[in-house]
Protein backbone atom coordinates (compact mmCIF):
# COMPACT_ATOMS: atom_id res chain seq x y z
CA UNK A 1 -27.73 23.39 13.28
CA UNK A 2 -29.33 22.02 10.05
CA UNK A 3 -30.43 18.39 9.76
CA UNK A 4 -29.85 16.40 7.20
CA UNK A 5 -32.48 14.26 6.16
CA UNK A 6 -32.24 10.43 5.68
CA UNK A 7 -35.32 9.12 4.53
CA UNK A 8 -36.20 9.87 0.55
CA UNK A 9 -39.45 11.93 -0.46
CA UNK A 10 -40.47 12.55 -4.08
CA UNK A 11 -36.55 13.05 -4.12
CA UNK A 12 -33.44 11.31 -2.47
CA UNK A 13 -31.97 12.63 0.78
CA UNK A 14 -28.57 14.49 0.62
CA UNK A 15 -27.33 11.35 2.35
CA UNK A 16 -28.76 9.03 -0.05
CA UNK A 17 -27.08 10.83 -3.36
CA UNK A 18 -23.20 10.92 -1.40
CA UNK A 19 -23.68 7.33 -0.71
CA UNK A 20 -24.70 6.67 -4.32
CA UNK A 21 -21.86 8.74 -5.53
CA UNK A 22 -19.51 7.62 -3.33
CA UNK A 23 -20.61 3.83 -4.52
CA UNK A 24 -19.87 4.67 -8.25
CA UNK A 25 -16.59 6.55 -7.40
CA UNK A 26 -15.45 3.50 -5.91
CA UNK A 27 -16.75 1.20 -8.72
CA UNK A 28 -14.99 3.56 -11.45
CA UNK A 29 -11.79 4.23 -9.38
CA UNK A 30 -11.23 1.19 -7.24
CA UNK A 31 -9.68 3.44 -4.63
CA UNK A 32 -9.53 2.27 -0.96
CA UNK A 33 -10.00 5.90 0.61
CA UNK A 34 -13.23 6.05 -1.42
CA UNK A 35 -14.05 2.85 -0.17
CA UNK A 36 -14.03 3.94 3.29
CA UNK A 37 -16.23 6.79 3.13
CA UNK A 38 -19.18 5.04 1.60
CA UNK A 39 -18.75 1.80 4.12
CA UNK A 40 -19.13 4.69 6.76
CA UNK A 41 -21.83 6.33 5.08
CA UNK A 42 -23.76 2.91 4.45
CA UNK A 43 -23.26 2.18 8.04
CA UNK A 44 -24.70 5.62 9.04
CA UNK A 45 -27.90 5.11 6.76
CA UNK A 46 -28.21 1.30 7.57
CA UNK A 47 -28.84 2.97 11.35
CA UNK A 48 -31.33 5.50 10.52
CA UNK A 49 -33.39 3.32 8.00
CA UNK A 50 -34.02 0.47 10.66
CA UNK A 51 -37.47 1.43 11.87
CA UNK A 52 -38.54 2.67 8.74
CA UNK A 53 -36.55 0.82 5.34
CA UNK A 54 -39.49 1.75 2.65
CA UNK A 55 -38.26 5.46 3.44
CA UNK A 56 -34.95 5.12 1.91
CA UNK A 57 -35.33 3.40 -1.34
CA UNK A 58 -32.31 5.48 -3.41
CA UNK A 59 -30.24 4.32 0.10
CA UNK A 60 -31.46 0.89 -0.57
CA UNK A 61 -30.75 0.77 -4.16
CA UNK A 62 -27.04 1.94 -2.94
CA UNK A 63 -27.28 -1.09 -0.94
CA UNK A 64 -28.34 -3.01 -3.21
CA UNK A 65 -24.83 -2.35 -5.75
CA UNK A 66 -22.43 -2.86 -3.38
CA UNK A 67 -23.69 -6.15 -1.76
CA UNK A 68 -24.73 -8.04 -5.68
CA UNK A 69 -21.64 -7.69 -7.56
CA UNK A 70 -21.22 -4.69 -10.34
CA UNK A 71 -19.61 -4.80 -13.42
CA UNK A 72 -16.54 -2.77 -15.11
CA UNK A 73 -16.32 -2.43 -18.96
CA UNK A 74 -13.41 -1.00 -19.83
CA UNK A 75 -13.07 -0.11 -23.45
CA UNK A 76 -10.01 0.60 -24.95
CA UNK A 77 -9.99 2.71 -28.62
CA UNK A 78 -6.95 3.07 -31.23
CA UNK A 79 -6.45 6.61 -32.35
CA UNK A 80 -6.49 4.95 -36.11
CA UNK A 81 -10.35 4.18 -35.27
CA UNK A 82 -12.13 6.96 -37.30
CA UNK A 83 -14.24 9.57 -35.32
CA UNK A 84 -17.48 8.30 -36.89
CA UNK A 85 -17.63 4.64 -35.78
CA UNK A 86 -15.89 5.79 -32.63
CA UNK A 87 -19.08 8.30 -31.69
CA UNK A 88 -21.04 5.80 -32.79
CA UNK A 89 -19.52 3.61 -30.21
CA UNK A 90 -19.66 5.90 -27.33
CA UNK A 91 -23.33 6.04 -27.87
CA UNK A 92 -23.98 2.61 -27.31
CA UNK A 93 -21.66 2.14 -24.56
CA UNK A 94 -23.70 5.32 -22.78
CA UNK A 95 -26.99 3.01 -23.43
CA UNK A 96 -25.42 0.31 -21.47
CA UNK A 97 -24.23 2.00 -18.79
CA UNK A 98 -27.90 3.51 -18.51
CA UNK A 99 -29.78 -0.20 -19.07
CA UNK A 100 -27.61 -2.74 -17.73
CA UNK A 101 -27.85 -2.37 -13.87
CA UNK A 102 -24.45 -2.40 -11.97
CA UNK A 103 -22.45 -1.25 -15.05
CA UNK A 104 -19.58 0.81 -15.28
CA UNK A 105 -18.15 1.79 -18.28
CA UNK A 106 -14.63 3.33 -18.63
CA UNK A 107 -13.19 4.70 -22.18
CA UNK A 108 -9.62 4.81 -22.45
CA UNK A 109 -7.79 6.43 -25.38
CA UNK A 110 -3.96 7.39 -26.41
CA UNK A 111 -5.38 11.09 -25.51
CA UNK A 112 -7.12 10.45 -22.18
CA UNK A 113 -4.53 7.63 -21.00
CA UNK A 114 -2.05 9.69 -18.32
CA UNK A 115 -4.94 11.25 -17.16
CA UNK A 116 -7.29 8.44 -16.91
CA UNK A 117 -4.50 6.32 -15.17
CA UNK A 118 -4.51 9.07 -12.20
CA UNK A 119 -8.30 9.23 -11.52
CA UNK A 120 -8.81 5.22 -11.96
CA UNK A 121 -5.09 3.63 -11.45
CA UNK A 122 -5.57 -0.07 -12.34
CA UNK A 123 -6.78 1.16 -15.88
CA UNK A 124 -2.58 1.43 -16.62
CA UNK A 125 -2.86 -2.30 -17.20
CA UNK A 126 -5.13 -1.83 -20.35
CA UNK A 127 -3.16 -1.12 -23.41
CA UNK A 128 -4.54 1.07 -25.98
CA UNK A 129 -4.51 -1.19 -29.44
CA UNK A 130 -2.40 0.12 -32.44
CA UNK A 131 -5.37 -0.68 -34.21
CA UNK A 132 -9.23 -1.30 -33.49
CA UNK A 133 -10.77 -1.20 -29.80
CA UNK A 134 -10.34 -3.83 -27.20
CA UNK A 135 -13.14 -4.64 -24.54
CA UNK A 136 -12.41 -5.71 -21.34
CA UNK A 137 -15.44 -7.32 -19.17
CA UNK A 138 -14.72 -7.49 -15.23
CA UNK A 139 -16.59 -8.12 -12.28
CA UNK A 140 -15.06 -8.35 -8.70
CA UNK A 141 -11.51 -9.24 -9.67
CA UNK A 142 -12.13 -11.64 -12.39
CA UNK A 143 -11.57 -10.61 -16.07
CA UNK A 144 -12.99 -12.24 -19.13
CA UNK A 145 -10.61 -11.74 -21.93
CA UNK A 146 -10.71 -9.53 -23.66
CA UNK A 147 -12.83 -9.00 -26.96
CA UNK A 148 -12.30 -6.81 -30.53
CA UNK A 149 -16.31 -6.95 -30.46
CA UNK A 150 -18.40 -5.49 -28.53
CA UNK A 151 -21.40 -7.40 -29.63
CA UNK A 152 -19.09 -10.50 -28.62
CA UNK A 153 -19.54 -9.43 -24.90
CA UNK A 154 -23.15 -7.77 -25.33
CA UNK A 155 -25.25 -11.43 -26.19
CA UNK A 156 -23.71 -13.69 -24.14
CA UNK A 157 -22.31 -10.96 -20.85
CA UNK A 158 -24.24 -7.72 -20.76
């Protein structure tokens, strides 16, 4: 039988990554099954890291997310927004997911909407906008309201 590491090296254990994958499924989806797994996992991990904690950082960072709470920007785009300002857009909301810690950032679209609402289910209750992009700022289970900006959210939120 092959073991599988817990502690991180130069790079994270197997264990480490599923737990950190399993923590931004959840964030992203909000699904309870998910949920589930990583509490297990975590629990696992939060065993094998008692004598020795400075050996499983990435499993501490994973840690870390789920007990400080995250945040969920979801952003919804009009088809009638031009593909130029809405590339434009994606890129900065792909530097914010990268910069602001505990962020999550969902795009929804007219295209992507059926699908989307399978994967991540409470995204049904964010309408797409005939016109412009709406931003919705959440974390836990309070919403701010939402913005047409995304600076609006950006100098005082993110």
């Amino acid at each position: 039988m092959r073991t599988k590491e817990t502690y991180d090296g130069a790079m994270p254990s197997g264990n480490s990554a599923a737990a950190r994958g399993l923590q931004q499924l959840v964030q992203i989806t909000g699904e309870s099954k998910w949920q589930e797994i990583l509490d297990q996992q975590l629990h696992y991990l939060a065993g094998a890291m008692e004598g020795y904690p400075s050996g499983h950082s990435y499993a501490l960072l994973t840690m870390m997310n789920v007990l400080y709470p995250s945040k969920e920007l979801v952003c919804t785009i009009s088809p009638a927004v031009r593909d130029t300002e809405q590339k434009t857009l994606l890129n900065r909301l792909a530097y914010l997911s990268e910069t602001v810690p505990g962020l999550a950032v969902v795009v929804k679209t007219a295209d992507n909407e059926m699908e989307l609402a399978k994967l991540a289910p409470y995204t049904r209750d964010y309408l797409v906008p005939e016109d412009g992009m709406l931003f919705y700022l959440c974390s836990g289970s309070r919403c701010l309201p939402p913005v047409e900006k995304l600076e609006q959210l950006t100098e005082k939120w993110l």
